[in-house]
N, C-alpha and C. Protein backbone atom coordinates (compact mmCIF):
# COMPACT_ATOMS: atom_id res chain seq x y z
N UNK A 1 89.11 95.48 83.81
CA UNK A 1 88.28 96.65 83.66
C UNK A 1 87.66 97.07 85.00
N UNK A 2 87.45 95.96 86.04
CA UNK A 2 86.67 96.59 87.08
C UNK A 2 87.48 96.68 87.88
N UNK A 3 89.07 96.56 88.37
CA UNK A 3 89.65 97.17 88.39
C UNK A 3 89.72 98.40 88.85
N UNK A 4 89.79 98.97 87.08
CA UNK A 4 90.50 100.20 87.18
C UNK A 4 89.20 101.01 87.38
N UNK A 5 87.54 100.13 87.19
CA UNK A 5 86.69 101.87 87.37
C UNK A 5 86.73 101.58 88.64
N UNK A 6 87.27 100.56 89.64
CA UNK A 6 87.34 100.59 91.16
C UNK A 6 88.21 101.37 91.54
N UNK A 7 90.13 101.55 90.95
CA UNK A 7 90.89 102.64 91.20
C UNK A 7 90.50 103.86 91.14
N UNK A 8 89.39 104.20 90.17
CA UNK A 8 89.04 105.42 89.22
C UNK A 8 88.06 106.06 90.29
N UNK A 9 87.20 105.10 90.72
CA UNK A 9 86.20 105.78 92.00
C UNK A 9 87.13 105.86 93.40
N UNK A 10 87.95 105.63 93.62
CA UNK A 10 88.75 105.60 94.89
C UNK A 10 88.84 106.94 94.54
N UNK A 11 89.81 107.13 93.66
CA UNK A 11 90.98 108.17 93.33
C UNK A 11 89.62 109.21 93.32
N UNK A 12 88.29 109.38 92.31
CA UNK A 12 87.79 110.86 93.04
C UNK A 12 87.02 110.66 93.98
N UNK A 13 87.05 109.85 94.95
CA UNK A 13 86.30 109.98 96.33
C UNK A 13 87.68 110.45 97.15
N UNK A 14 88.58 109.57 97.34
CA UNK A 14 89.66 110.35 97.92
C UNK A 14 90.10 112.30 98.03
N UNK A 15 90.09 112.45 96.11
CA UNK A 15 89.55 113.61 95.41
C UNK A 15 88.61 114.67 96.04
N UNK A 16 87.76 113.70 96.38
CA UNK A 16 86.36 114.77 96.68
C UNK A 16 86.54 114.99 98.65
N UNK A 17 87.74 114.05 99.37
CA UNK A 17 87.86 115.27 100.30
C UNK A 17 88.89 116.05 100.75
N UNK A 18 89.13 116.75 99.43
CA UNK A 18 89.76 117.71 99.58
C UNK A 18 91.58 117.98 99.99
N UNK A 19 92.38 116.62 99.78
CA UNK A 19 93.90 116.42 100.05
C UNK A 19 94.41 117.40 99.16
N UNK A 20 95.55 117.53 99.45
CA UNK A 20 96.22 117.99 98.69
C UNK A 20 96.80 117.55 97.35
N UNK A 21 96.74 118.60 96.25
CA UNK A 21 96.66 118.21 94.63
C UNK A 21 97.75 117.42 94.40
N UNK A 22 98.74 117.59 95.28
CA UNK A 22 100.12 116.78 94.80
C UNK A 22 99.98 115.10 96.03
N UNK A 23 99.10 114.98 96.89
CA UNK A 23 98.84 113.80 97.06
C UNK A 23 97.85 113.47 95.97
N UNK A 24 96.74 114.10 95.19
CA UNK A 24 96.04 113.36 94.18
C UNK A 24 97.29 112.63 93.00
N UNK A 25 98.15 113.47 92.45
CA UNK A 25 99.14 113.17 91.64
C UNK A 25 99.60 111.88 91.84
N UNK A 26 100.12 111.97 93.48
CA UNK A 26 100.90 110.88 93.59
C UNK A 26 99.92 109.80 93.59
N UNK A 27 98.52 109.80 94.02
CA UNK A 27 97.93 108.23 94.14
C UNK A 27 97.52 107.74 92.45
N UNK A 28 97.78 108.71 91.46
CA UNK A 28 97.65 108.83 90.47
C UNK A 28 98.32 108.10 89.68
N UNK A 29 99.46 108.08 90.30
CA UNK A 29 100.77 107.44 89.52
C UNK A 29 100.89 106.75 89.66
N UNK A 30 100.78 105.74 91.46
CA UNK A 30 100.76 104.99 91.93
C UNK A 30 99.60 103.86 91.29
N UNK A 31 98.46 104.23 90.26
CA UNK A 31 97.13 103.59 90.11
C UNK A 31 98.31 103.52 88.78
N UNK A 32 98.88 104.28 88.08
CA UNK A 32 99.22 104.30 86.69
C UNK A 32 100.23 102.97 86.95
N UNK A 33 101.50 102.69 87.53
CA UNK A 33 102.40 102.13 88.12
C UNK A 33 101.49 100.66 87.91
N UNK A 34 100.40 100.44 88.86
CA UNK A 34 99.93 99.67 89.28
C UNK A 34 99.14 98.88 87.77
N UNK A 35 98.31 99.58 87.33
CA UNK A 35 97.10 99.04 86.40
C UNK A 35 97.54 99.26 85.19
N UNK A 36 98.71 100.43 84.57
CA UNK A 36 98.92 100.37 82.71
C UNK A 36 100.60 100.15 83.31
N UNK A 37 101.04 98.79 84.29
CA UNK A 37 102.31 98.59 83.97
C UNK A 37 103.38 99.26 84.07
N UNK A 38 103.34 100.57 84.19
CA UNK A 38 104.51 101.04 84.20
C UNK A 38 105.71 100.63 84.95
N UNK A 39 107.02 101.08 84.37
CA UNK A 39 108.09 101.24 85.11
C UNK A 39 108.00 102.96 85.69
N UNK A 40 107.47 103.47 85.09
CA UNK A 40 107.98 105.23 85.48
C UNK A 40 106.53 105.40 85.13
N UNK A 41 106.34 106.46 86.12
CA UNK A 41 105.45 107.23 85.85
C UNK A 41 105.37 108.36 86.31
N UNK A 42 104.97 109.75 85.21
CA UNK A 42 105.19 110.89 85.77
C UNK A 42 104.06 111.79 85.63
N UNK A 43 103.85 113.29 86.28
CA UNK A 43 103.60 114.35 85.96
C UNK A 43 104.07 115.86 85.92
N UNK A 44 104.09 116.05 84.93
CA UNK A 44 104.76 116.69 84.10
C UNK A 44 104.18 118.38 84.37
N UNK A 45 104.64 119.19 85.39
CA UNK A 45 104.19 120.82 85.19
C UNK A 45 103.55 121.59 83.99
N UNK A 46 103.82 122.30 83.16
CA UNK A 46 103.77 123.49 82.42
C UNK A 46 103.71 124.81 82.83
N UNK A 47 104.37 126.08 82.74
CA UNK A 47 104.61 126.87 83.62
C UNK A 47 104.17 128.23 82.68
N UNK A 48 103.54 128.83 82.57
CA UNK A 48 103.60 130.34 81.82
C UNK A 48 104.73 130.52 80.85
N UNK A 49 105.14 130.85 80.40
CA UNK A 49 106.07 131.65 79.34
C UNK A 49 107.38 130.73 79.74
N UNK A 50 107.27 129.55 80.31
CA UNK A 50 108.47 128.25 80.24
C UNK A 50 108.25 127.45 78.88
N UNK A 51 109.38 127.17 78.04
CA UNK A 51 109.52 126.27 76.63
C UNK A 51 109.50 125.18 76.97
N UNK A 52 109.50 124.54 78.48
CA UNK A 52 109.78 123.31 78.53
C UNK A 52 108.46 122.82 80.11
N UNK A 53 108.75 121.40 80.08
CA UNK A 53 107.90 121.07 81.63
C UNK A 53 108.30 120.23 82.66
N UNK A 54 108.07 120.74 83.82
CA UNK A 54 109.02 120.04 85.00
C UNK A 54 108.11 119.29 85.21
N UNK A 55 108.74 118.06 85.65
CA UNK A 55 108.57 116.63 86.04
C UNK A 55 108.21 116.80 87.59
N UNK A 56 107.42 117.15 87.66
CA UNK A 56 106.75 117.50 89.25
C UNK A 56 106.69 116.69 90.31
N UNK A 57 105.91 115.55 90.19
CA UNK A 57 106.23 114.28 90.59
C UNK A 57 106.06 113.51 89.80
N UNK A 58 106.80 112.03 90.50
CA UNK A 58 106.95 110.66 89.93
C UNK A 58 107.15 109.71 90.54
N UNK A 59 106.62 108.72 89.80
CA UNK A 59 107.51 106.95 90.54
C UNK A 59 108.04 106.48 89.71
N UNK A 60 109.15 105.87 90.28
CA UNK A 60 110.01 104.79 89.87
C UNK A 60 111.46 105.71 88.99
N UNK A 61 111.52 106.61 88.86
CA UNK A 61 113.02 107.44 88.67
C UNK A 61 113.86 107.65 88.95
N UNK A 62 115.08 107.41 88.77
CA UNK A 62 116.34 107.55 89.40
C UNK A 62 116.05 108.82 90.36
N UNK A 63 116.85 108.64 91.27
CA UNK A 63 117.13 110.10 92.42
C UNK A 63 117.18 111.03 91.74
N UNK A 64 117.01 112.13 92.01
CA UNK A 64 116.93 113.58 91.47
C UNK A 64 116.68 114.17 90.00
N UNK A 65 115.76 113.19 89.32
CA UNK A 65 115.06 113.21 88.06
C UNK A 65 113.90 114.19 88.40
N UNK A 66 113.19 113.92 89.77
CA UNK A 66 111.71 114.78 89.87
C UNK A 66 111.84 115.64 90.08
N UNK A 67 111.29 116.81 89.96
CA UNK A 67 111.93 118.32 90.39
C UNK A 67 112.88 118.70 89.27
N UNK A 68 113.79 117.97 88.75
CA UNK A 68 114.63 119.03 88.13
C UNK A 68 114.60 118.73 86.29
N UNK A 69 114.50 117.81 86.11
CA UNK A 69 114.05 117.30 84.82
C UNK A 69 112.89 117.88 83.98
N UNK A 70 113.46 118.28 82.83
CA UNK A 70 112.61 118.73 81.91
C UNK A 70 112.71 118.15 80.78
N UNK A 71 111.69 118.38 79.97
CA UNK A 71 110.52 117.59 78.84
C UNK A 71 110.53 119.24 78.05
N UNK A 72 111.22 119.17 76.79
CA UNK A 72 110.95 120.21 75.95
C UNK A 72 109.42 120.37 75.51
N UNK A 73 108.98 121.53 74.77
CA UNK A 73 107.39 121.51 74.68
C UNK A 73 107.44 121.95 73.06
N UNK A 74 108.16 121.73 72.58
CA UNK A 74 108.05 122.53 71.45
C UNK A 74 107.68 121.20 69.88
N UNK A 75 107.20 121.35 69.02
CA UNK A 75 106.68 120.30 67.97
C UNK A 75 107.34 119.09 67.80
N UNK A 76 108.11 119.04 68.03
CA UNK A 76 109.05 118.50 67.51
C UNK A 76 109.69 117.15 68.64
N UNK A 77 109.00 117.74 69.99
CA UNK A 77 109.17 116.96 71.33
C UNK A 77 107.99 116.26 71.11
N UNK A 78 107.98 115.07 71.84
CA UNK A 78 107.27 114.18 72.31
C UNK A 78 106.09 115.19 73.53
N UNK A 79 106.61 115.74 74.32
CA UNK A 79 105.92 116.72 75.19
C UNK A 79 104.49 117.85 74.03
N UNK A 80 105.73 118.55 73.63
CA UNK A 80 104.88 119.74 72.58
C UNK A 80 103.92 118.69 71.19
N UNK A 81 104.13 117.60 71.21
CA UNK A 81 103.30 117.16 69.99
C UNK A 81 102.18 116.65 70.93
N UNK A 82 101.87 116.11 71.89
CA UNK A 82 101.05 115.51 73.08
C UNK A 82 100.20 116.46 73.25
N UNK A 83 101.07 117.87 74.06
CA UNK A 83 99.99 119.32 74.19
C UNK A 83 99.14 119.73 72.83
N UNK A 84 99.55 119.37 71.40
CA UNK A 84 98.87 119.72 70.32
C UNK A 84 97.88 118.75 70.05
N UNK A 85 97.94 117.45 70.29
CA UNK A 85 97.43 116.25 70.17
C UNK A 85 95.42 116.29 70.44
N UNK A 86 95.44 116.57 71.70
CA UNK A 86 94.09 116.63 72.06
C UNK A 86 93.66 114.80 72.15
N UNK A 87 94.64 114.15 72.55
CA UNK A 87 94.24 112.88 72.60
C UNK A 87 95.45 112.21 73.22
N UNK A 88 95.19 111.10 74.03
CA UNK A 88 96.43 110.70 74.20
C UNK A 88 97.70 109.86 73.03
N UNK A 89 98.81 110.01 73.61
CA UNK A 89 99.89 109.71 72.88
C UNK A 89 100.37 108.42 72.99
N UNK A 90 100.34 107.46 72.05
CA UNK A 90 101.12 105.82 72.22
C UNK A 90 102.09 105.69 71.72
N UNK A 91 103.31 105.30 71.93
CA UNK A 91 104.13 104.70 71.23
C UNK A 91 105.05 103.57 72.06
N UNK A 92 104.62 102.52 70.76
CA UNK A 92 104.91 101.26 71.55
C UNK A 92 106.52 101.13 71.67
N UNK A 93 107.65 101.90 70.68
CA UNK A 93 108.61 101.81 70.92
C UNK A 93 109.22 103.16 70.92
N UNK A 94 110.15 103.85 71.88
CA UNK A 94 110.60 105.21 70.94
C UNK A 94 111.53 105.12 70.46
N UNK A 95 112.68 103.77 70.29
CA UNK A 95 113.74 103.76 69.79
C UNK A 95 112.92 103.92 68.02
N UNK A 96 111.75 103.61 67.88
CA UNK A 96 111.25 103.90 66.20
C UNK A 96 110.65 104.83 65.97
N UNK A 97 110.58 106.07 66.49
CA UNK A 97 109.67 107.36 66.41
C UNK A 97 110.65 108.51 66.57
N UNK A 98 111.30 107.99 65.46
CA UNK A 98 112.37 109.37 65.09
C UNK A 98 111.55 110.64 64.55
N UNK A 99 110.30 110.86 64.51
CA UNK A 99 109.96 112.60 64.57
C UNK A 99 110.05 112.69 65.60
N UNK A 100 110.21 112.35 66.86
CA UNK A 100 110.72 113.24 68.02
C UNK A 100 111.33 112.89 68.11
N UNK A 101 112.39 114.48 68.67
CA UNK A 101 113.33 114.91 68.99
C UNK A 101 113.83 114.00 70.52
N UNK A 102 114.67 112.79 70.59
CA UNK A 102 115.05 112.16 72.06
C UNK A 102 114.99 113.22 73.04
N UNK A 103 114.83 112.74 74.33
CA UNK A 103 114.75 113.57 76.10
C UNK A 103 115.59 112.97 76.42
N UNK A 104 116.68 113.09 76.94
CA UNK A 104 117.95 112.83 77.92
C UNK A 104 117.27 111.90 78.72
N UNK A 105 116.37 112.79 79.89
CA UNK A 105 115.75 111.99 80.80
C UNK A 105 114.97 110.36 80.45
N UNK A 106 114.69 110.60 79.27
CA UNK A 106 113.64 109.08 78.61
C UNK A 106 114.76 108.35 78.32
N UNK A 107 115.74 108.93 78.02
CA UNK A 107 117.03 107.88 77.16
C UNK A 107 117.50 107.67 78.60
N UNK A 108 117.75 108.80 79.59
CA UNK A 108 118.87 107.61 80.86
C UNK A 108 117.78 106.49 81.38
N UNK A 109 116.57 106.51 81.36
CA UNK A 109 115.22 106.09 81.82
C UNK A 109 115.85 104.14 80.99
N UNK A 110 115.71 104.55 79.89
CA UNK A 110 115.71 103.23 79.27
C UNK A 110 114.69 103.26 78.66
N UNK A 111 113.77 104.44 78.64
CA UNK A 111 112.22 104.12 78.02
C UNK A 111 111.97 103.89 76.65
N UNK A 112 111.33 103.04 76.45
CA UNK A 112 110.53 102.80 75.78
C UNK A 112 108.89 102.88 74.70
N UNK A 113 108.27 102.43 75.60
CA UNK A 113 106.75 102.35 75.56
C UNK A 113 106.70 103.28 76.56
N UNK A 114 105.63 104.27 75.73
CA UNK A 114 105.01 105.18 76.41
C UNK A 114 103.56 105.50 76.19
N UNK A 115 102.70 106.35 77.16
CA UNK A 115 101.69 106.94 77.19
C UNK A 115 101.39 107.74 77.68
N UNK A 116 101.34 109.11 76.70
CA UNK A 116 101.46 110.54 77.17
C UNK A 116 99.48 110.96 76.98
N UNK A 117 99.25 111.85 78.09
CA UNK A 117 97.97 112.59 77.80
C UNK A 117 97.75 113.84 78.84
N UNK A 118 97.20 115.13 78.18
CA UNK A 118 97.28 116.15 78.75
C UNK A 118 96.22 116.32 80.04
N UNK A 119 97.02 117.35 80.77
CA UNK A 119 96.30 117.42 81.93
C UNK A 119 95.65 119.11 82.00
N UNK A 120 94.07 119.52 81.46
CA UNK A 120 93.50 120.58 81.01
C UNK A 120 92.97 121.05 82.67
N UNK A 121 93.38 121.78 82.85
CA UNK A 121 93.70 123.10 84.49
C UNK A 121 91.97 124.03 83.45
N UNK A 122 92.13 124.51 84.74
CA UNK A 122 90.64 126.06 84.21
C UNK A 122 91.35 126.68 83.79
N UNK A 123 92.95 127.13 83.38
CA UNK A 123 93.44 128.10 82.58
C UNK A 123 93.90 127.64 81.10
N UNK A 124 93.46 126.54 81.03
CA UNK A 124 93.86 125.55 80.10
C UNK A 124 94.89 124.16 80.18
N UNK A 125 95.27 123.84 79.29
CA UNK A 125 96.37 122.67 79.52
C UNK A 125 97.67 123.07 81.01
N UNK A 126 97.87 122.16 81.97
CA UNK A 126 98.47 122.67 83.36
C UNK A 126 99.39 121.21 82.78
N UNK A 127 99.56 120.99 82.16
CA UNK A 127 100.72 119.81 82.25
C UNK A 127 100.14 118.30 81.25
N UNK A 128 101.32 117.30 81.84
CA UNK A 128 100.73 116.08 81.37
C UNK A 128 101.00 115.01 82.45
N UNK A 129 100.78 113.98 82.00
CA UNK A 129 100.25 112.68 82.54
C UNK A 129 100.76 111.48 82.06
N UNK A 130 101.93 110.65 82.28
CA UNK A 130 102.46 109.84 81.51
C UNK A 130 102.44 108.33 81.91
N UNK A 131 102.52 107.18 81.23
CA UNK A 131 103.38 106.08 81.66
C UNK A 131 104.44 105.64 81.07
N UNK A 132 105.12 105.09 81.41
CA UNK A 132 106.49 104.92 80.86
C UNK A 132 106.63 103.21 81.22
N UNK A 133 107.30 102.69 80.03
CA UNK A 133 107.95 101.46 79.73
C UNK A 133 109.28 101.05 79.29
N UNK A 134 110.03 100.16 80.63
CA UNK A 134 111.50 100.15 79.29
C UNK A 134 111.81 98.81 78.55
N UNK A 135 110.58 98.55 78.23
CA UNK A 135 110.30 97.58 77.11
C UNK A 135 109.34 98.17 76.28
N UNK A 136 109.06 97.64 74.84
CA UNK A 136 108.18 97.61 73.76
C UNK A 136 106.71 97.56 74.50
N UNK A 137 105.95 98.14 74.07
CA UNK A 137 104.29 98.43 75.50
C UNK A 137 103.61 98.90 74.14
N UNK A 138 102.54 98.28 73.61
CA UNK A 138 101.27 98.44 73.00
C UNK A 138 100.44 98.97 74.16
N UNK A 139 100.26 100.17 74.73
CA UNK A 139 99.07 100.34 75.04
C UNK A 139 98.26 100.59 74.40
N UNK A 140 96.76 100.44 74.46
CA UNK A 140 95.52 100.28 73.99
C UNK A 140 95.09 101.63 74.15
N UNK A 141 93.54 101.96 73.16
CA UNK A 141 93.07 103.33 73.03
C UNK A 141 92.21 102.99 74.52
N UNK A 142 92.03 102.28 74.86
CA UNK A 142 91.19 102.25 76.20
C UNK A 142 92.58 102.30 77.65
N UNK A 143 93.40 101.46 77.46
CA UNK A 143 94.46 102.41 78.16
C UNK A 143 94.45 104.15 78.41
N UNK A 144 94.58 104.68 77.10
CA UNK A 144 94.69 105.96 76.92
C UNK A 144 93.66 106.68 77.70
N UNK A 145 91.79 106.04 77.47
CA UNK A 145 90.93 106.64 77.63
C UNK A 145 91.44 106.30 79.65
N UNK A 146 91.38 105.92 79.68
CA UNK A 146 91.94 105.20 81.36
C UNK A 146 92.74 106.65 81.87
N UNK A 147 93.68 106.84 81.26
CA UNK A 147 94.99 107.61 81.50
C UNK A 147 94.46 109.32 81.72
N UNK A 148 93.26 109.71 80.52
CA UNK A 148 92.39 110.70 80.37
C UNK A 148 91.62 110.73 81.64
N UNK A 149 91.03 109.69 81.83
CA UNK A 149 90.19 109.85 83.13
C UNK A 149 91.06 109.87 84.36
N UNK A 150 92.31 109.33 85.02
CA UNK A 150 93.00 109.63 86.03
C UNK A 150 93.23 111.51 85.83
N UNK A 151 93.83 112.11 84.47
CA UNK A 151 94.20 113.28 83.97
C UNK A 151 92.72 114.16 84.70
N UNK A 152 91.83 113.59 84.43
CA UNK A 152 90.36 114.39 84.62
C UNK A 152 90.84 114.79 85.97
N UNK A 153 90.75 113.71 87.29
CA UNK A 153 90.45 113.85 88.30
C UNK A 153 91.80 115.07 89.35
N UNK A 154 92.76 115.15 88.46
CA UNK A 154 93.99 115.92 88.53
C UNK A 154 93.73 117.23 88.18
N UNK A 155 92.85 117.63 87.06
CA UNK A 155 92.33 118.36 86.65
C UNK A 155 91.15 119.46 87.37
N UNK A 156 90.54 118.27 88.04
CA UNK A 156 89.09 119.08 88.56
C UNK A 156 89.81 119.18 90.44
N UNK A 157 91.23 118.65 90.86
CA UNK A 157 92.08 119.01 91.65
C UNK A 157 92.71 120.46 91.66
N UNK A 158 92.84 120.61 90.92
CA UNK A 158 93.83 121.73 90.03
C UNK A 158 92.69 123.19 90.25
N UNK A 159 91.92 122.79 89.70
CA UNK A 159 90.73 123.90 89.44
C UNK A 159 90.40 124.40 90.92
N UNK A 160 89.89 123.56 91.30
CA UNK A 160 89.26 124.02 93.08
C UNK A 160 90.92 124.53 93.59
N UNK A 161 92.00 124.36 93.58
CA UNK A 161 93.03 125.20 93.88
C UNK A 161 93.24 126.29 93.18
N UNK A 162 93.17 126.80 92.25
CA UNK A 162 93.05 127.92 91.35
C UNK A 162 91.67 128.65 91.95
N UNK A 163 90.83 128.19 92.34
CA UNK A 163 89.60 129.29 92.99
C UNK A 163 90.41 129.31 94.40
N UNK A 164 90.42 128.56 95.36
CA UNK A 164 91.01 128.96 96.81
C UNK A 164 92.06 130.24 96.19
N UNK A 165 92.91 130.05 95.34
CA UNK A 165 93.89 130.86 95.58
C UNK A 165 93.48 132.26 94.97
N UNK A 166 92.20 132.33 93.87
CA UNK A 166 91.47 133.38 93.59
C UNK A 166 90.56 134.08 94.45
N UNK A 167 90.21 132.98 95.68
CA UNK A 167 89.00 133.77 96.75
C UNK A 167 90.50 134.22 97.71
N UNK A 168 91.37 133.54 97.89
CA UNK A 168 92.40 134.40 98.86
C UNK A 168 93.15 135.82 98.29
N UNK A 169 93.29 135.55 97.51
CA UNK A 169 93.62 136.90 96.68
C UNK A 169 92.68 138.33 96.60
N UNK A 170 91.46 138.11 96.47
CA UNK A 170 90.18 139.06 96.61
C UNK A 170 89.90 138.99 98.20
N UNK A 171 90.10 138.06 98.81
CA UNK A 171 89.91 138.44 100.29
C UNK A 171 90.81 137.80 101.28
N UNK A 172 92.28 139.01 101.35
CA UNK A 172 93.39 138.60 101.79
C UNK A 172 93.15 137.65 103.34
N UNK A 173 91.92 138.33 103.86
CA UNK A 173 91.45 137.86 105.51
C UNK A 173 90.79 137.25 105.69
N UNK A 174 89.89 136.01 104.39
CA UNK A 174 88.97 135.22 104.62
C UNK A 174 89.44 134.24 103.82
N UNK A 175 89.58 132.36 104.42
CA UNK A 175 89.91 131.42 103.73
C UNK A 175 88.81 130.81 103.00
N UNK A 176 89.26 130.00 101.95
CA UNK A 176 88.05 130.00 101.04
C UNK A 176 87.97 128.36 101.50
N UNK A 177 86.58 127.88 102.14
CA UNK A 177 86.51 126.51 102.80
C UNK A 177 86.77 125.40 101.80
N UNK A 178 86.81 124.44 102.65
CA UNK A 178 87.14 123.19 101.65
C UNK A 178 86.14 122.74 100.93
N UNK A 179 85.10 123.09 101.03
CA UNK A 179 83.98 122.21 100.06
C UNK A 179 82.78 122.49 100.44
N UNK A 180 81.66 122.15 100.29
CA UNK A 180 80.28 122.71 101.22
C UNK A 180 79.69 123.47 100.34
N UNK A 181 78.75 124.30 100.50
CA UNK A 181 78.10 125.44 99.94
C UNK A 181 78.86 126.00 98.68
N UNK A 182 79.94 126.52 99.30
CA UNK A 182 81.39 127.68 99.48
C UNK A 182 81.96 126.68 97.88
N UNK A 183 81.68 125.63 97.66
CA UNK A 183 82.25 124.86 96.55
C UNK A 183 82.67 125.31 95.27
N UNK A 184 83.43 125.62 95.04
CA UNK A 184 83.46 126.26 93.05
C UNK A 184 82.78 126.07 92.14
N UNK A 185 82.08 126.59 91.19
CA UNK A 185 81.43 126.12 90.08
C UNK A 185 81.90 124.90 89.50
N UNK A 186 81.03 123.76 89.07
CA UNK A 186 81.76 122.75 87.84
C UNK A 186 82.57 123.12 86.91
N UNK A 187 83.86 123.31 86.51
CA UNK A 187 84.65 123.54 85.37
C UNK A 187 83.64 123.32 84.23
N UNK A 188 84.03 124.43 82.89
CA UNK A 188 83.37 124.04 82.02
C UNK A 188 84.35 123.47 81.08
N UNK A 189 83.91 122.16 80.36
CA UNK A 189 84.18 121.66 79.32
C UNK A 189 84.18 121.67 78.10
């Protein structure tokens, strides 16, 4: 446990100066990798008026899985039941969770045990947050809550990039600073 609230304070102090959202991801995965076991671990896009979500980054995936791999979103997916969920997702085996529909990508994976949980952007849900097992994996509801809180700090990443790119947009000739005064409102919850 102390641990992970030691990963958990790294990851938003690191967070809080200001790297780039896809280095938060990756130390993200790297903590996921590290502390809930994984073999794979990913995050997962969501795109506007896209049915499905790109695998944005990851560890531990065969070559050319990240970037081009997609995760259907629709009920019936493991992805689209997760986004409806409002909680994270366990399943200790998926060869036994025939309501979803198999992913190519999870089956060449070998996966298994998984733990899916959404990643909520200021425009709403911006993706998910996974670990992956290619063995049988009981993760725990405190796993999950674990997995939620890495998701948070990805989240409140996400947001302060969605204002930079809203103050550059309203003022094509002035950059919107990294932090200071100039800071974005707290996301509301």
């Amino acid at each position: 446990m102390q641990q992970r609230q030691h990963a958990l304070t790294t990851l938003r102090r690191s967070a809080a100066g200001d790297p780039p959202v896809e280095r938060i991801v990756a130390d993200a995965l790297d903590i996921i990798q590290s502390l809930l076991d994984a073999d794979h671990s990913a995050y997962g896009s969501l795109r506007a008026g896209e049915d499905s979500l790109l695998l944005t980054v990851g560890r531990g995936w065969e070559d050319g899985v990240i970037g081009r791999a997609r995760l259907a979103t629709d009920p019936t997916s493991l992805a689209g039941h997760t986004l409806g969920l409002g909680r994270p997702l366990i399943i200790e085996d998926l060869r036994f969770a025939p309501q979803f529909r198999p992913e190519p990508v999870l089956i060449a994976a070998g996966t298994r045990g998984l733990l899916l949980t959404t990643v909520r952007g200021q425009r709403g849900t911006s993706g998910l947050l996974g670990a992956f097992t290619s063995r049988r994996r009981l993760y725990s509801p405190e796993d999950g809550d674990f997995l939620r809180a890495l998701s948070d700090v990805i989240a409140a990443a996400l947001y302060r990039e969605d204002w930079r790119q809203q103050i550059a947009s309203r003022h094509p000739n002035r950059r919107a600073p990294p932090g200071g005064d100039s800071a974005p409102p707290e996301p509301s919850r």
